[in-house]
N, C-alpha and C. Protein backbone atom coordinates (compact mmCIF):
# COMPACT_ATOMS: atom_id res chain seq x y z
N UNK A 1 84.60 121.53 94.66
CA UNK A 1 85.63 122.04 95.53
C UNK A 1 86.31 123.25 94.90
N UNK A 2 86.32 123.36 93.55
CA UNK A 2 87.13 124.08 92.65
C UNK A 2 86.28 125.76 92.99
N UNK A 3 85.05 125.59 93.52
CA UNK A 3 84.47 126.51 93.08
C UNK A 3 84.46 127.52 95.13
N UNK A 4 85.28 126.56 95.85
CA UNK A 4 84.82 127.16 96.99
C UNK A 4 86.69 127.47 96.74
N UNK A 5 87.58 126.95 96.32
CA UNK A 5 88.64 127.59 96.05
C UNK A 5 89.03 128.33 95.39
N UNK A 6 88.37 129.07 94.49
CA UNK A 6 87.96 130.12 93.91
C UNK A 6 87.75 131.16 94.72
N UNK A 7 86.49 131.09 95.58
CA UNK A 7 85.90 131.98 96.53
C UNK A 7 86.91 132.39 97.73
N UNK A 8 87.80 131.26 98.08
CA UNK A 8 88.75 131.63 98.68
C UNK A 8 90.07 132.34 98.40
N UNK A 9 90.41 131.92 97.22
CA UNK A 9 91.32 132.94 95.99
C UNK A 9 90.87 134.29 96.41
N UNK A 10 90.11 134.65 95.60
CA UNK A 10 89.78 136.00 95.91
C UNK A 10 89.29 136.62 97.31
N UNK A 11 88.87 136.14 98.57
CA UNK A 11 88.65 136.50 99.57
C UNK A 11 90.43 136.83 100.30
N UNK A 12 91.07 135.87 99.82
CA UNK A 12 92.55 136.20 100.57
C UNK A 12 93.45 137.71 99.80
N UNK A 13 92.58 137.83 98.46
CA UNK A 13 93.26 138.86 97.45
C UNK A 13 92.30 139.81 97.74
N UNK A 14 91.48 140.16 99.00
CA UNK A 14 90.59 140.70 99.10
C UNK A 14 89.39 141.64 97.70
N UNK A 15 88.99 140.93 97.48
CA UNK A 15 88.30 140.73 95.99
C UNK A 15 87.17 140.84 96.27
N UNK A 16 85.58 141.15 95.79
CA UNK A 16 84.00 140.75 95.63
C UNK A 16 84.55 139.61 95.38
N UNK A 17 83.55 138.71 96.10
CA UNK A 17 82.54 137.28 95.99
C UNK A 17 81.88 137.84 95.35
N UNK A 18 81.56 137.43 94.01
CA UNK A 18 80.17 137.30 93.01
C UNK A 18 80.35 136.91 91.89
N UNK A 19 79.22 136.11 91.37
CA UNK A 19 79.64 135.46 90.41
C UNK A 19 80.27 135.52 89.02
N UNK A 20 80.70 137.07 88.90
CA UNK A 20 81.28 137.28 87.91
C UNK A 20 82.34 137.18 88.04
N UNK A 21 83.51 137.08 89.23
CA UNK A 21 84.44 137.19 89.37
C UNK A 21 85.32 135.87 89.95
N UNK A 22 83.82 135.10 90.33
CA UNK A 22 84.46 133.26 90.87
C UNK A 22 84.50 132.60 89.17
N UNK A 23 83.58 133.10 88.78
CA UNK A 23 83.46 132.38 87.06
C UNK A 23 85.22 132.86 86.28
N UNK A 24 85.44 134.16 86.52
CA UNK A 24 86.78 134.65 85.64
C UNK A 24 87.86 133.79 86.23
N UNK A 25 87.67 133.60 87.74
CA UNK A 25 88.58 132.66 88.32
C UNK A 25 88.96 131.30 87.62
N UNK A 26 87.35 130.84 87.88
CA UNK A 26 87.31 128.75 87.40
C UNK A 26 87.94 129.01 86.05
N UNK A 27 87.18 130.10 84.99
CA UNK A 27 87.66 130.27 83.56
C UNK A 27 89.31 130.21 83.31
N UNK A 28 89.85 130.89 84.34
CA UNK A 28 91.46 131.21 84.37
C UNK A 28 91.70 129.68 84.52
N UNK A 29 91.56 128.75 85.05
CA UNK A 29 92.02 127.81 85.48
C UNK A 29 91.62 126.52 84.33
N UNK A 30 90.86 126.99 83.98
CA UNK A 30 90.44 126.36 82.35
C UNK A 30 89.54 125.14 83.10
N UNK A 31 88.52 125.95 83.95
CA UNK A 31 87.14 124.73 84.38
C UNK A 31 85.95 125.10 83.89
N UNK A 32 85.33 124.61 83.41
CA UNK A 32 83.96 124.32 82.76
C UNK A 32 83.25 125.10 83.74
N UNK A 33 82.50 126.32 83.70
CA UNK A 33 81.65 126.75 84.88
C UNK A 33 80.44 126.19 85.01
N UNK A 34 80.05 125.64 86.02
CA UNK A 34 78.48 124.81 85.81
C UNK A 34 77.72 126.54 86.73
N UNK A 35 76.57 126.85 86.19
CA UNK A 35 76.03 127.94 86.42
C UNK A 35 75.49 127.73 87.50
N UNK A 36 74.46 126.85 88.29
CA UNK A 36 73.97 126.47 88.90
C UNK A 36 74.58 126.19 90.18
N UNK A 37 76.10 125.61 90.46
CA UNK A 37 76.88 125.72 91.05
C UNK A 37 77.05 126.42 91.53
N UNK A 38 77.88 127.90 90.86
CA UNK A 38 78.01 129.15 90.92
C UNK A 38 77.09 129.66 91.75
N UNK A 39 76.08 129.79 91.31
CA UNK A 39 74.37 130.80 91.95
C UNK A 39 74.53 130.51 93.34
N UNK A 40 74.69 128.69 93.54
CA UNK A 40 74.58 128.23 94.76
C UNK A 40 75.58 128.88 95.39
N UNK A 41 77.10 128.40 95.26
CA UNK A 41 78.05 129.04 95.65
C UNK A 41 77.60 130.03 96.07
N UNK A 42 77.14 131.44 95.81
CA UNK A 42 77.00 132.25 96.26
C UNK A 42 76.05 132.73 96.49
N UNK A 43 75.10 132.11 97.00
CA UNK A 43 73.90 132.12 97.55
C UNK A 43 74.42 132.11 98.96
N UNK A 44 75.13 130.67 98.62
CA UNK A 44 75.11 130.03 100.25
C UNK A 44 76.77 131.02 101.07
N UNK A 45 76.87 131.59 100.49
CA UNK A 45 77.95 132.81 101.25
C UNK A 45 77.28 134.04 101.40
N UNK A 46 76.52 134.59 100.32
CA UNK A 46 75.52 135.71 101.29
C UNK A 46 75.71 135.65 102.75
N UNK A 47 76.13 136.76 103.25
CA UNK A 47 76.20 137.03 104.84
C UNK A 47 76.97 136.29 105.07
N UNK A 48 77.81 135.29 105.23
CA UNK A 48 78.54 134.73 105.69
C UNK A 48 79.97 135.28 105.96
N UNK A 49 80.28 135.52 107.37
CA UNK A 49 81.85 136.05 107.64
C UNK A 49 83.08 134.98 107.29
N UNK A 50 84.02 135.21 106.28
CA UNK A 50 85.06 134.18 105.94
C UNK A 50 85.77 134.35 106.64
N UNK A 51 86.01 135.09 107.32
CA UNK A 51 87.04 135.16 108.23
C UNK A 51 86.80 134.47 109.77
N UNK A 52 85.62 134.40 109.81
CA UNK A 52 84.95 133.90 111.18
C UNK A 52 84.84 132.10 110.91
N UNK A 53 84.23 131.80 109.75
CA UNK A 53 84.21 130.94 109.50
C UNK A 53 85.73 130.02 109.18
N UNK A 54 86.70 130.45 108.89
CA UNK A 54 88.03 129.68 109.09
C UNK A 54 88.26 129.76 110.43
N UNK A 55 88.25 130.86 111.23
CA UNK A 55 88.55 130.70 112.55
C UNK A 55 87.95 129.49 112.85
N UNK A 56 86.58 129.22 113.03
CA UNK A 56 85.90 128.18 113.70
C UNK A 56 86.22 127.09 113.01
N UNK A 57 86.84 126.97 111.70
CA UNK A 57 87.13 125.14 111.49
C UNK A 57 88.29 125.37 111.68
N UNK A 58 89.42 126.18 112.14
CA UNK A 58 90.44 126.32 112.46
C UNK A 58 90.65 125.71 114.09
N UNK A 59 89.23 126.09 114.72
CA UNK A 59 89.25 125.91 115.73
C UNK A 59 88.97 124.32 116.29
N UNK A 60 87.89 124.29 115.67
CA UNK A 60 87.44 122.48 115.41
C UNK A 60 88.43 121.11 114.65
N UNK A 61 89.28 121.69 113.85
CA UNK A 61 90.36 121.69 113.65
C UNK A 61 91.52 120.97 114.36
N UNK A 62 91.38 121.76 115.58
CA UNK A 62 92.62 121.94 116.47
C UNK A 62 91.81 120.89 117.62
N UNK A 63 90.73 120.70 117.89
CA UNK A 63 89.82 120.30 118.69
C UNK A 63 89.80 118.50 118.64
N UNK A 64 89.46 118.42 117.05
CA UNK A 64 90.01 116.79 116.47
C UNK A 64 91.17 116.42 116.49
N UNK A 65 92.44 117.22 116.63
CA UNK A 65 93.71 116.82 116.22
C UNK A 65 94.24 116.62 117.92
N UNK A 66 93.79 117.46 118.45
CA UNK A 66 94.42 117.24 119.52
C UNK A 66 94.03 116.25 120.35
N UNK A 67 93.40 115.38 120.49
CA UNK A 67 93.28 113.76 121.23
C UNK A 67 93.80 112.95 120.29
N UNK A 68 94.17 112.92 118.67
CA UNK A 68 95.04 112.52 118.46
C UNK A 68 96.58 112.56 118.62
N UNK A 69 96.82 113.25 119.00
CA UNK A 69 98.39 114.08 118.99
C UNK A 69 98.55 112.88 120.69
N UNK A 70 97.96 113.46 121.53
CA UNK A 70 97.62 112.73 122.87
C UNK A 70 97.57 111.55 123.05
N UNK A 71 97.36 110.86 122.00
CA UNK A 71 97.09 109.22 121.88
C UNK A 71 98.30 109.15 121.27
N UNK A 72 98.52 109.47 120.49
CA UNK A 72 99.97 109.22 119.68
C UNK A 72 100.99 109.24 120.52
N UNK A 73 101.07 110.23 121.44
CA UNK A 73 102.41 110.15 122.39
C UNK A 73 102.30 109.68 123.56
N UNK A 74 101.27 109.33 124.18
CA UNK A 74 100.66 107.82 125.04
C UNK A 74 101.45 106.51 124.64
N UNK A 75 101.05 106.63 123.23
CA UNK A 75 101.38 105.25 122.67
C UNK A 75 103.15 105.32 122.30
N UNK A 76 103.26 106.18 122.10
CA UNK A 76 105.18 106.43 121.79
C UNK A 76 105.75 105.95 123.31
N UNK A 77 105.00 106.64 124.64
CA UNK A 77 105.58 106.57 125.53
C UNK A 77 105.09 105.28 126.35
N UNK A 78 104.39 104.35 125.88
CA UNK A 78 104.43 102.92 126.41
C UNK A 78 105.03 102.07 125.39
N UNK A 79 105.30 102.37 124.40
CA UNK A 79 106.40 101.46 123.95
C UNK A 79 107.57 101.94 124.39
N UNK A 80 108.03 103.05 124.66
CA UNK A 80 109.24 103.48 125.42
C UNK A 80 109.24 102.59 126.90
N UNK A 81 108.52 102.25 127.19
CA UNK A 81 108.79 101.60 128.61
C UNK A 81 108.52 100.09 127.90
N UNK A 82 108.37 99.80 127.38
CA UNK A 82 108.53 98.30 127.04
C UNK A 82 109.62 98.05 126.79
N UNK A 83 110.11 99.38 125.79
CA UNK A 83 111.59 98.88 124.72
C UNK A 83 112.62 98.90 126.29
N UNK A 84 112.55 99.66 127.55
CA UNK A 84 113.12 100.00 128.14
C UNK A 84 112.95 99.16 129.62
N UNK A 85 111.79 97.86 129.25
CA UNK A 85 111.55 96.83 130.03
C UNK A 85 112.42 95.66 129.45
N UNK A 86 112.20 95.77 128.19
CA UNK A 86 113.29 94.72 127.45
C UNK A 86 115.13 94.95 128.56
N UNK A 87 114.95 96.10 128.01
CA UNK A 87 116.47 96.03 128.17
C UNK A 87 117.20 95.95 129.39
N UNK A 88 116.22 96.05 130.52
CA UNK A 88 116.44 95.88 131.73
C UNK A 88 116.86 94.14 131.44
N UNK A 89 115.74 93.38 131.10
CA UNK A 89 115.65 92.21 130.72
C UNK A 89 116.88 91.71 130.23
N UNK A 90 117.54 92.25 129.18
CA UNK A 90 118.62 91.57 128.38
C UNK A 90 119.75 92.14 129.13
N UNK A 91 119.44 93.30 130.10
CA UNK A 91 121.11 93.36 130.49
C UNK A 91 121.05 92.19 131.63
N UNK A 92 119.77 92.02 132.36
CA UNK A 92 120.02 90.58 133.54
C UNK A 92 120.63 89.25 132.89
N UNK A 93 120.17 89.20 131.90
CA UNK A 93 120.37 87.80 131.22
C UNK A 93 122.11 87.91 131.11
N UNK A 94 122.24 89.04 130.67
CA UNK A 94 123.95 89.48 129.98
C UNK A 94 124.65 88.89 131.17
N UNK A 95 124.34 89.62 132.42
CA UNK A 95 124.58 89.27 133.52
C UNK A 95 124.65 87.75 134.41
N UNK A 96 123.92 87.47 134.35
CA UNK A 96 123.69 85.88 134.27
C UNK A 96 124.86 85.84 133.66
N UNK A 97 124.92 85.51 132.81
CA UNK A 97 125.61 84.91 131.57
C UNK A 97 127.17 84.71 132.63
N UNK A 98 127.33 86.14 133.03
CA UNK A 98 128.66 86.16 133.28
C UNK A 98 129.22 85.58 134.41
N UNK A 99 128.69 85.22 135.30
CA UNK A 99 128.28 84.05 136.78
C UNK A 99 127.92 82.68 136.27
N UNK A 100 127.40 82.76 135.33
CA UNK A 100 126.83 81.63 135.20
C UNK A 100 126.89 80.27 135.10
C-alpha cells in the first residue's frame, strides 16, 4: 500500500512517477524498498490517467455509499414512526388513566 501512496504523494505534488523518485519517497519514510514491487508499481501505471482513475473510484465510491446512506435513513425513519406509535400509545393509556 506504502508504495501506491508514494505514487500518489508525488502525483498530487505533480512529480515523475518512476522509480527513482517512488524509491526516494518509501526511503524518506524509512521503508525497506522491495525492487520488484517498485518495477511492478510502475509497470502497472504506464499509461494510466491518475486523475481519471480517482474520478472513477470516486465515482463507484459514491455508487456503494449511496444505497447505504438510503437504507440508513429508511431505517431512522421507521423507527421514528414506531417511537412515535409508542407514544400515541402511552398518551391513550395516560388518558385512560384519568377516567378511569
Amino acid at each position: 500500500m506504502e508504495y501506491i501512496y508514494a505514487a500518489m504523494l508525488l502525483h498530487k505534488a505533480q512529480k515523475k512517477i518512476d522509480e527513482a523518485s517512488v524509491k526516494k519517497v518509501l526511503e524518506a519514510a524509512d521503508i525497506k524498498v522491495d525492487e520488484a514491487r517498485l518495477k511492478a508499481l510502475i509497470a502497472a501505471l504506464d499509461g494510466v490517467d491518475i486523475d481519471k482513475a480517482i474520478e472513477k473510484q470516486a465515482i463507484m465510491a459514491a455508487s456503494v455509499a449511496a444505497p447505504a446512506v438510503v437504507a440508513k435513513e429508511e431505517k431512522h425513519d421507521e423507527k421514528k414512526k414506531e417511537d412515535d406509535h409508542k407514544s400515541e400509545e402511552q398518551a391513550a393509556a395516560g388518558l385512560g388513566a384519568l377516567f378511569g
